[in-house]
Protein backbone atom coordinates (compact mmCIF):
# COMPACT_ATOMS: atom_id res chain seq x y z
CA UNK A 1 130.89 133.56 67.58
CA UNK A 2 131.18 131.83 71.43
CA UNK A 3 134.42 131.98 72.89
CA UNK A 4 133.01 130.31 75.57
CA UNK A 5 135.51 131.26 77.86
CA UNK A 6 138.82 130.19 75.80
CA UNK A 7 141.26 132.31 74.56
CA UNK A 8 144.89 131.22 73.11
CA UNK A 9 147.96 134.13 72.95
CA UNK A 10 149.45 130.91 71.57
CA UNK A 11 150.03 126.98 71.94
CA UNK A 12 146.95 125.54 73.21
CA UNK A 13 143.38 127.10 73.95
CA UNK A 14 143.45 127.83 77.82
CA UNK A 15 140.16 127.74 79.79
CA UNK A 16 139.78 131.15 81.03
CA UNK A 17 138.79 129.60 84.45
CA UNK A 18 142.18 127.89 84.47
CA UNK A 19 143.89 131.65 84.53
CA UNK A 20 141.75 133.00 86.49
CA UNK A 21 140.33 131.52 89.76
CA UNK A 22 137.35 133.58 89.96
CA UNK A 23 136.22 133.49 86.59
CA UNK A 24 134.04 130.30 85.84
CA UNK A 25 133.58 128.38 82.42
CA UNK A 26 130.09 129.20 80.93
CA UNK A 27 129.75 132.54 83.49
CA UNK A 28 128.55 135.71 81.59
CA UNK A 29 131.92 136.95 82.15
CA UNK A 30 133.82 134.53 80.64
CA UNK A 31 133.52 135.17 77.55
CA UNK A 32 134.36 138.79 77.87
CA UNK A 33 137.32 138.33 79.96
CA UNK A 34 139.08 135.78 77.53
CA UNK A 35 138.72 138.32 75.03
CA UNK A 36 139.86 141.21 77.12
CA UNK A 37 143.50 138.86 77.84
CA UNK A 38 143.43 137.57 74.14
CA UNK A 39 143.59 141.50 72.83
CA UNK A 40 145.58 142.63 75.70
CA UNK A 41 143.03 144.51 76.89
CA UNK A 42 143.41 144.26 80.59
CA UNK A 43 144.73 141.32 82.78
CA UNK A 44 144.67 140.19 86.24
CA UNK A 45 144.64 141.95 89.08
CA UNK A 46 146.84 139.12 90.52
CA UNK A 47 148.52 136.50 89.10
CA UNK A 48 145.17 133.84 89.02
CA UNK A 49 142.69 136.45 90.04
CA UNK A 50 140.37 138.51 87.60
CA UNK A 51 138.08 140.73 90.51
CA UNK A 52 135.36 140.98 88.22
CA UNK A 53 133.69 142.26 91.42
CA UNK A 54 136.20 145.20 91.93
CA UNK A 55 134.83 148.32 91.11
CA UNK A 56 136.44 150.03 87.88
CA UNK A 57 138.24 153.35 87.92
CA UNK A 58 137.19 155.96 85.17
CA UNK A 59 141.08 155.44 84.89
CA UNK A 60 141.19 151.55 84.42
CA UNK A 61 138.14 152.32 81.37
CA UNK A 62 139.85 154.90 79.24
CA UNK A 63 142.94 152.07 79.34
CA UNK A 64 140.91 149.31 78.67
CA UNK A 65 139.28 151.69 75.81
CA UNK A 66 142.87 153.20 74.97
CA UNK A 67 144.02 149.83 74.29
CA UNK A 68 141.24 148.12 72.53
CA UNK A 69 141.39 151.31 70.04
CA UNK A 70 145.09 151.29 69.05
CA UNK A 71 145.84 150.03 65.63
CA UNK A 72 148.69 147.73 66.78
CA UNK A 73 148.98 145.22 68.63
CA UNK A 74 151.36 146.20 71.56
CA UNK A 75 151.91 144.54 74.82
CA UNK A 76 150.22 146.06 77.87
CA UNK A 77 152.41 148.09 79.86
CA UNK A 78 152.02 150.26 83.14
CA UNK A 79 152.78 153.40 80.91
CA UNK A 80 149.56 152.81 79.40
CA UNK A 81 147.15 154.44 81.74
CA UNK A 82 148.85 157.99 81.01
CA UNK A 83 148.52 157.55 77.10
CA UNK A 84 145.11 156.36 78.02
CA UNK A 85 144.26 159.57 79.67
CA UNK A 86 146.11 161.82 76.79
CA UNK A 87 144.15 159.72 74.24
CA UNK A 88 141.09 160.56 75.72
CA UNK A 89 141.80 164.28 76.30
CA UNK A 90 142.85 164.49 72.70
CA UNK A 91 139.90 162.95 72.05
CA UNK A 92 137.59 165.42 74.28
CA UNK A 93 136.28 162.50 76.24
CA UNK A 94 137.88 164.35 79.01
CA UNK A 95 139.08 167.61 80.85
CA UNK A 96 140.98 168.59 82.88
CA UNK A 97 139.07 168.19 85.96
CA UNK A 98 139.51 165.05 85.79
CA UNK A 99 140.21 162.61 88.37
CA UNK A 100 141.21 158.97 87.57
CA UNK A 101 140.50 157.49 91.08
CA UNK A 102 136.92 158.44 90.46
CA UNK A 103 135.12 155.32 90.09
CA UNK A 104 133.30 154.82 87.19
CA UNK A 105 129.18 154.38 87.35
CA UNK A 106 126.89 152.90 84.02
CA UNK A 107 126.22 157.05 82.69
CA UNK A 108 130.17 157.36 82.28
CA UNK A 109 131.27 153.79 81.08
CA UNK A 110 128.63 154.45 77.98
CA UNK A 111 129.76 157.94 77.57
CA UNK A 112 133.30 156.92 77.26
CA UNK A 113 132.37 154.36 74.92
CA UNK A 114 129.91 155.83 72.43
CA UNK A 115 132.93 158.44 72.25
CA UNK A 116 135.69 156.28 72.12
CA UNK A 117 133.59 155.13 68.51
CA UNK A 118 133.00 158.62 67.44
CA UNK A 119 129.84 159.51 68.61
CA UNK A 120 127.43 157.77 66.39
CA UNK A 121 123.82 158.50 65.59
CA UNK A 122 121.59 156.41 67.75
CA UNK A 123 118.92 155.78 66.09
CA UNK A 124 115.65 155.36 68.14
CA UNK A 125 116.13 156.87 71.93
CA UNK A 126 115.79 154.44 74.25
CA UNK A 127 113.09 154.90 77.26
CA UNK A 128 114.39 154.49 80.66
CA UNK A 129 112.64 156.41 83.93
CA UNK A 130 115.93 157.59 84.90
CA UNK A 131 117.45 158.81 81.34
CA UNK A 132 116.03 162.16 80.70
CA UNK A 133 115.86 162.94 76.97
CA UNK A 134 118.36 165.94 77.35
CA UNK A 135 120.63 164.35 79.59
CA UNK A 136 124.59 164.84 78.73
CA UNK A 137 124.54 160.47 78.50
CA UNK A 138 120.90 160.42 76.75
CA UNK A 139 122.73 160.16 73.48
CA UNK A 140 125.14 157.83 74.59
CA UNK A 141 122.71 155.18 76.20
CA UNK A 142 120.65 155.14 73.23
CA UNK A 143 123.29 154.24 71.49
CA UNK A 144 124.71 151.50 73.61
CA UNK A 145 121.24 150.17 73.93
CA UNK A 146 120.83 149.81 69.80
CA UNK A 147 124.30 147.77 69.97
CA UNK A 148 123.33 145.81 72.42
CA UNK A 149 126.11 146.39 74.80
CA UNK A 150 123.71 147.64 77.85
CA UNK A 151 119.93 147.14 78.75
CA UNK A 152 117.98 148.30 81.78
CA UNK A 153 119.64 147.41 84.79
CA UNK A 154 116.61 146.59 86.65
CA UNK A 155 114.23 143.87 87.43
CA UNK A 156 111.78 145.32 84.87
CA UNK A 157 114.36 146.69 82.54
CA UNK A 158 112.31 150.47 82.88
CA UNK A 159 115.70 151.82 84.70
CA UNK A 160 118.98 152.56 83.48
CA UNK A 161 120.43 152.94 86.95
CA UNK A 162 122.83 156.24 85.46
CA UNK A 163 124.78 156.52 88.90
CA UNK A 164 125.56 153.04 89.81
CA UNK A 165 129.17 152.14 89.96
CA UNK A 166 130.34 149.46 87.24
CA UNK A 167 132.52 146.53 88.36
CA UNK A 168 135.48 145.06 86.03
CA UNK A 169 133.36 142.37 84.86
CA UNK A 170 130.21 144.72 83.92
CA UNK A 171 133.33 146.93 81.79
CA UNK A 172 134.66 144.06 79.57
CA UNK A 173 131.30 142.81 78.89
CA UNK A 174 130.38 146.39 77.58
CA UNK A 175 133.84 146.36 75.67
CA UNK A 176 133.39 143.17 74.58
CA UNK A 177 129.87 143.69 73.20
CA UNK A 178 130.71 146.99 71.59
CA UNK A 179 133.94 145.48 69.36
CA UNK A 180 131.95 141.95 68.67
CA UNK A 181 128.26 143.00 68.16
């Protein structure tokens, strides 16, 4: 159900816009981000800032991924981001070209998703201008489109807009769509 915007680690419910100064009750990032800090997802990026605006790393995904998979809980730590990156190369989310500083666009963010759940069928593909059918993603956005995590990012909802960078907002509402939908 609607979180909106609380979550409790323990005591009291706290208002997610009372941790974080740029994060406002009832926003469509509220919800997300409380859930994010209740599963110790990801936290600030200050003490009382969230920078939902920031642009994500493909670096700061596979950890926010990483963590939301493991079976325990376990307290966020800064050694996480290099278990993160073995957990995904174990996986074969990732080679070893890669480069964590890259920043992390809408094509990528599903990828690392759908894989991060095992690759499942999609069902019915969806129909974007700028998905072709045999693209490496195609699969991947389907997918994420059937769950309901992503739509068309355009006016019209016709594009999926493959190449545009995601923000830390725009990657907890994917995460949180794909572990609550």
């Amino acid at each position: 159900g609607d979180t909106f915007g609380f979550y409790q680690l323990s005591g009291n419910p706290l208002l997610i816009s009372d941790v974080f100064t740029d994060v406002d009750t009832g926003n469509w990032v509220s919800d997300p981000v409380a859930w994010a800090v209740q599963n110790d997802i990801t936290n600030g990026t200050e003490k009382d800032k969230f920078s939902p605006s920031q642009d994500c790393t493909q670096a700061q995904i596979l950890t926010f991924l990483y963590r939301a998979a493991r079976e325990e809980q376990a307290e966020s730590s800064a050694k996480d981001m290099e278990l993160a990156v073995e957990w995904a190369r174990e996986k074969g989310m990732i080679d070893d070209s890669f480069d964590g500083s890259t920043l992390c666009t809408r094509a990528t963010a599903v990828s690392y998703i759908w894989q991060a759940f095992n690759k499942p069928a999609a069902g019915v593909p969806a129909s974007f201008t700028d998905v072709e059918d045999n693209a490496s993603f195609a699969g991947a956005v389907s997918w994420a489109v059937g769950q309901e995590i992503t739509n068309g990012a355009n006016a019209d909802g016709t594009m999926f807009l493959p190449d545009k960078i995601c923000n830390r907002g725009e990657i907890v509402t994917f995460l949180y769509r794909a572990h609550n939908n």
